[in-house]
Protein backbone atom coordinates (compact mmCIF):
# COMPACT_ATOMS: atom_id res chain seq x y z
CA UNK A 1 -0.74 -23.95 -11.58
CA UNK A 2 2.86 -23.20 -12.92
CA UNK A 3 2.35 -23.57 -16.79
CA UNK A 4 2.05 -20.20 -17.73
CA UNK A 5 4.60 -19.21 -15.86
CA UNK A 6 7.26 -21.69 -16.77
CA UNK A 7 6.06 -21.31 -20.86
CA UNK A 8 6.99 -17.67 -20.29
CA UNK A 9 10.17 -18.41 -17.98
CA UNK A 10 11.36 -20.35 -21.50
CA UNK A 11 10.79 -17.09 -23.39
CA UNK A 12 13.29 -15.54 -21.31
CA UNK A 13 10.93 -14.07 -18.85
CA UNK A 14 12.16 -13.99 -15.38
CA UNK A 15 9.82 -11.17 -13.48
CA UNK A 16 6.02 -12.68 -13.70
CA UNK A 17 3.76 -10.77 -12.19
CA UNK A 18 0.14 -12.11 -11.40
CA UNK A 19 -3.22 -9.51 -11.28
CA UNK A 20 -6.23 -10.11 -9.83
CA UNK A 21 -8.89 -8.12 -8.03
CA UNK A 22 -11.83 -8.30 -5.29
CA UNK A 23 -14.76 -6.57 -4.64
CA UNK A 24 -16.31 -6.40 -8.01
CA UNK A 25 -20.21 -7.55 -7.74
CA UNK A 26 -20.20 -6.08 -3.95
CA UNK A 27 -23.32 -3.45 -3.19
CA UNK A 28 -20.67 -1.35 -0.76
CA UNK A 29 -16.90 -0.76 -0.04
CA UNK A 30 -14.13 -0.73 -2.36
CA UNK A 31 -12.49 -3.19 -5.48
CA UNK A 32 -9.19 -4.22 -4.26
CA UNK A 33 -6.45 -5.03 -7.02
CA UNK A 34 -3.58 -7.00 -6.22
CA UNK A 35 -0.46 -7.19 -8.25
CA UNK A 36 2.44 -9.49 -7.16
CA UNK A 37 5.71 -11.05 -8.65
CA UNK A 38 6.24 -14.50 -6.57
CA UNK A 39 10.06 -16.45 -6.91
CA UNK A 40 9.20 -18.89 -8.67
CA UNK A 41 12.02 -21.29 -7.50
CA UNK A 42 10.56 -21.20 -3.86
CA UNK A 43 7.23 -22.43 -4.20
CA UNK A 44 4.19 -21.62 -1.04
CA UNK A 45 2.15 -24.88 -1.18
CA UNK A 46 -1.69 -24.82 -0.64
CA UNK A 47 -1.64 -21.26 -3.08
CA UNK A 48 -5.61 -21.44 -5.49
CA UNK A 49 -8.04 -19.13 -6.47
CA UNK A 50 -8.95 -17.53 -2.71
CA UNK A 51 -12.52 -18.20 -3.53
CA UNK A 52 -11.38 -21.78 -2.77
CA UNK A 53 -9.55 -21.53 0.33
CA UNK A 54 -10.95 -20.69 4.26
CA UNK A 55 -10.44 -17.63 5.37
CA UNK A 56 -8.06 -18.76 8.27
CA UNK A 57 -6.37 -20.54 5.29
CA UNK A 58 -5.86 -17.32 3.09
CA UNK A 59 -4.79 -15.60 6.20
CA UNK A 60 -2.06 -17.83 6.53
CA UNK A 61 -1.06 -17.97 2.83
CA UNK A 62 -1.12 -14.23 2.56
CA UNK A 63 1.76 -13.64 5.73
CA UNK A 64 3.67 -16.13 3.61
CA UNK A 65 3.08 -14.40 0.83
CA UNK A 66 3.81 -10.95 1.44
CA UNK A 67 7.05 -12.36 3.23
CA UNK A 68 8.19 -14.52 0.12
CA UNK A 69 6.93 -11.95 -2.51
CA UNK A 70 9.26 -9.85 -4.98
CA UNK A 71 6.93 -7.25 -5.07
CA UNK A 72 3.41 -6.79 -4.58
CA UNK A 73 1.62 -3.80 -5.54
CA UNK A 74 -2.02 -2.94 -4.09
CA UNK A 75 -4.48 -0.22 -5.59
CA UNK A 76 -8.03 0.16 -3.60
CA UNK A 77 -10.43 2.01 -5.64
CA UNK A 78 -13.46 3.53 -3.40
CA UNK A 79 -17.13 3.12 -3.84
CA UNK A 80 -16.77 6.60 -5.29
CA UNK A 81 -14.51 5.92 -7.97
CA UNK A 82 -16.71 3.13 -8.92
CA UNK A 83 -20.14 5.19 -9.52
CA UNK A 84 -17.77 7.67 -11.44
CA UNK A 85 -15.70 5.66 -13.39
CA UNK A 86 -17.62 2.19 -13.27
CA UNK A 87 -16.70 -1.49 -11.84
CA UNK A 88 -15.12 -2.24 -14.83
CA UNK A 89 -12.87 0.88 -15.89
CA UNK A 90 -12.15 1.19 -11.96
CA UNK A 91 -10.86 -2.06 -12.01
CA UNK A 92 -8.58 -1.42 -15.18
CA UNK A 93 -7.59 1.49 -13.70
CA UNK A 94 -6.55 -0.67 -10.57
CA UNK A 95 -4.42 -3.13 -12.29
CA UNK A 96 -2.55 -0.47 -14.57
CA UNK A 97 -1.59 1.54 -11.27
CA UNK A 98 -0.05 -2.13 -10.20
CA UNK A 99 2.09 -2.32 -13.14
CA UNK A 100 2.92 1.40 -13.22
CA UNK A 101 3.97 0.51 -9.46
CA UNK A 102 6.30 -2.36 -10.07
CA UNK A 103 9.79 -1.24 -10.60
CA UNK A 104 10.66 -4.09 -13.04
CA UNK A 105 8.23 -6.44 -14.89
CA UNK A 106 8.39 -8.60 -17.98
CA UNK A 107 5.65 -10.42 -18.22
CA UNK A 108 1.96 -10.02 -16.60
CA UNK A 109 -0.71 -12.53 -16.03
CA UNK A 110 -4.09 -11.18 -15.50
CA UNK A 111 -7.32 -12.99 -14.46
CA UNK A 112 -9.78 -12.56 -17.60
CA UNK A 113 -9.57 -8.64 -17.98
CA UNK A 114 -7.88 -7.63 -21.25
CA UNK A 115 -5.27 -4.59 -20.42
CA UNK A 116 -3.51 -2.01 -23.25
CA UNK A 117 -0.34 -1.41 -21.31
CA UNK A 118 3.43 -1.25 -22.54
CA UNK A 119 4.22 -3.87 -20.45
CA UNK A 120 3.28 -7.56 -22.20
CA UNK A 121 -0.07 -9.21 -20.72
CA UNK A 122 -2.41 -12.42 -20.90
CA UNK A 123 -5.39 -12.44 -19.97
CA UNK A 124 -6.83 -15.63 -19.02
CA UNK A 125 -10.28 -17.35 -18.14
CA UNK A 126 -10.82 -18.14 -14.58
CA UNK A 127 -6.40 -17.40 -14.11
CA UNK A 128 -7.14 -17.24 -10.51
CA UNK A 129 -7.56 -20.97 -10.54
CA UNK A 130 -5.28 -21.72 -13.56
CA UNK A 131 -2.01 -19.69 -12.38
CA UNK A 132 0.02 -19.61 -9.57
CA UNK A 133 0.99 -15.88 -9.84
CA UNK A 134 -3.00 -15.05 -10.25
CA UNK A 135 -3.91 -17.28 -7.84
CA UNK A 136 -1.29 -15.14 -5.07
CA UNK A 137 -2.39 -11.89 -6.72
CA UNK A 138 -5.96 -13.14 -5.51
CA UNK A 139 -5.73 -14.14 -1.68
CA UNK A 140 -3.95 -10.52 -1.31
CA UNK A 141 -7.05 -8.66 -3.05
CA UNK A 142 -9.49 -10.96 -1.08
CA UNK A 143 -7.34 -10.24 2.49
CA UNK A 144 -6.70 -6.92 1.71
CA UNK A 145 -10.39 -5.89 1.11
CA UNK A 146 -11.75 -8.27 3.87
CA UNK A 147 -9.54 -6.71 6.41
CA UNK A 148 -11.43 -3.56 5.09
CA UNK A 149 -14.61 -4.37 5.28
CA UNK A 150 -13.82 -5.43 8.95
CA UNK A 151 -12.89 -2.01 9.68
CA UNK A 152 -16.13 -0.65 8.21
CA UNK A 153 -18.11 -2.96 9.76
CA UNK A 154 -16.98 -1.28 13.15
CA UNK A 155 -18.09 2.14 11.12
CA UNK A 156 -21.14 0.94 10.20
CA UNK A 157 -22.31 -1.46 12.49
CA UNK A 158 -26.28 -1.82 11.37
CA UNK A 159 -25.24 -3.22 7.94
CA UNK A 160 -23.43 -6.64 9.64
CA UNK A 161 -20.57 -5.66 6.55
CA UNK A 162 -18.18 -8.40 8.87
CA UNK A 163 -20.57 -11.58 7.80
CA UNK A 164 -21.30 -10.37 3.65
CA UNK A 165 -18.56 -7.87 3.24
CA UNK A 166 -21.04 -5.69 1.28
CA UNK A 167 -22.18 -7.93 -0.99
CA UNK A 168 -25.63 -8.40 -1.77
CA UNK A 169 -27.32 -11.17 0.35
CA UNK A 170 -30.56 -10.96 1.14
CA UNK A 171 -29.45 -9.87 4.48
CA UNK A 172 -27.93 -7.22 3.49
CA UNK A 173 -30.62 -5.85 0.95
CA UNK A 174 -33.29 -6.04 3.98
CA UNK A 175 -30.49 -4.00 6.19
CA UNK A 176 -29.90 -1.16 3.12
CA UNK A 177 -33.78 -1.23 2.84
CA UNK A 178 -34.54 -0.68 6.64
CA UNK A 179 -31.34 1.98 7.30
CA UNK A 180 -30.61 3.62 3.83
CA UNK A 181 -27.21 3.59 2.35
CA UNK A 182 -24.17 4.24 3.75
CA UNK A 183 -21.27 6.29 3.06
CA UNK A 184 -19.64 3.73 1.33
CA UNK A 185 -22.47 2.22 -0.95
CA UNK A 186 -22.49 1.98 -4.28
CA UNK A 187 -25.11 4.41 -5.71
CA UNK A 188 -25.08 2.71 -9.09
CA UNK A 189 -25.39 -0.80 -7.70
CA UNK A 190 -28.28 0.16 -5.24
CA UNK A 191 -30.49 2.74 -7.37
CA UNK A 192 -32.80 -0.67 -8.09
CA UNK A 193 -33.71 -0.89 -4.08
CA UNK A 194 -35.05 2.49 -3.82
């Protein structure tokens, strides 16, 4: 989980930061992009792609986390945004305003989306399981928008957004069928239902 970042540490490369996002394929809510620079001396054990981990276990991970972290930068990019700009150019857009927001950065490891920013970058194939830096950058995304979708869930009770956090299971699709969309719907990723 450390190879990138110790190949890079040997360039001279002291301020890593990891990227990652969540909330891409979902029908409603926002994409949440995480940025964060972890010490890399002090290492949190148990840290993988958040896909992997329980959610009681990325809980935990990101309080330790934002505690141990040398910055972390958050941008949240509403269901708005999206239909405007699209998933992909919203998320770009996400993880340049995290690099913009660090104060100092050498280096920055992003899962699989390819950035043109000052700042140096690698992308890499499935980084959220492949770098430690990603993999952090991940469970903070994944809390961050999961705590959100919480909250909406209380907004928008019919939908049950607290058990599929907007994305599209067949629960969900029968719920957007039977009430309409919400306010916070995706009108590009639901014009197919109706």
């Amino acid at each position: 989980m450390l190879q990138y970042e110790q190949n890079l540490q040997q360039t001279g490369c002291t301020l890593i930061a990891g990227i990652d996002e969540a909330g891409r394929g979902p029908l409603a809510g926002p994409v949440v992009v995480a940025g964060v620079i972890m010490p890399l001396d002090d290492i949190i054990e148990g840290i993988n792609d958040s896909k992997k981990l329980s959610e009681k276990k990325r809980e935990k991970l990101f309080d330790q986390i934002m505690a141990k972290a040398i910055d972390v930068q958050v941008a949240i990019l509403d269901n708005e945004q999206i239909d405007q700009l699209n998933i992909l150019s919203a998320t770009k857009l996400g993880m340049i305003q995290c690099i913009n927001g660090f104060s100092k950065v050498d280096h920055v490891l992003i899962d699989a989306v390819k950035l043109d920013t000052p700042v140096p970058t690698t992308s890499i194939i499935h980084g959220d399981a492949l770098s430690y830096s990603i993999a952090a950058a991940s469970i903070v995304a994944k809390v961050t928008r999961d705590r959100m979708m919480l909250d909406f869930a209380n907004q928008y009770p019919q939908y049950n957004f607290a058990k599929h956090k907007g994305y599209g299971t067949k629960e969900h699709i029968a719920l957007l069928k039977q009430y309409g969309p919400c306010p916070i719907h995706r009108k590009t990723f639901i014009k197919n239902f109706f």
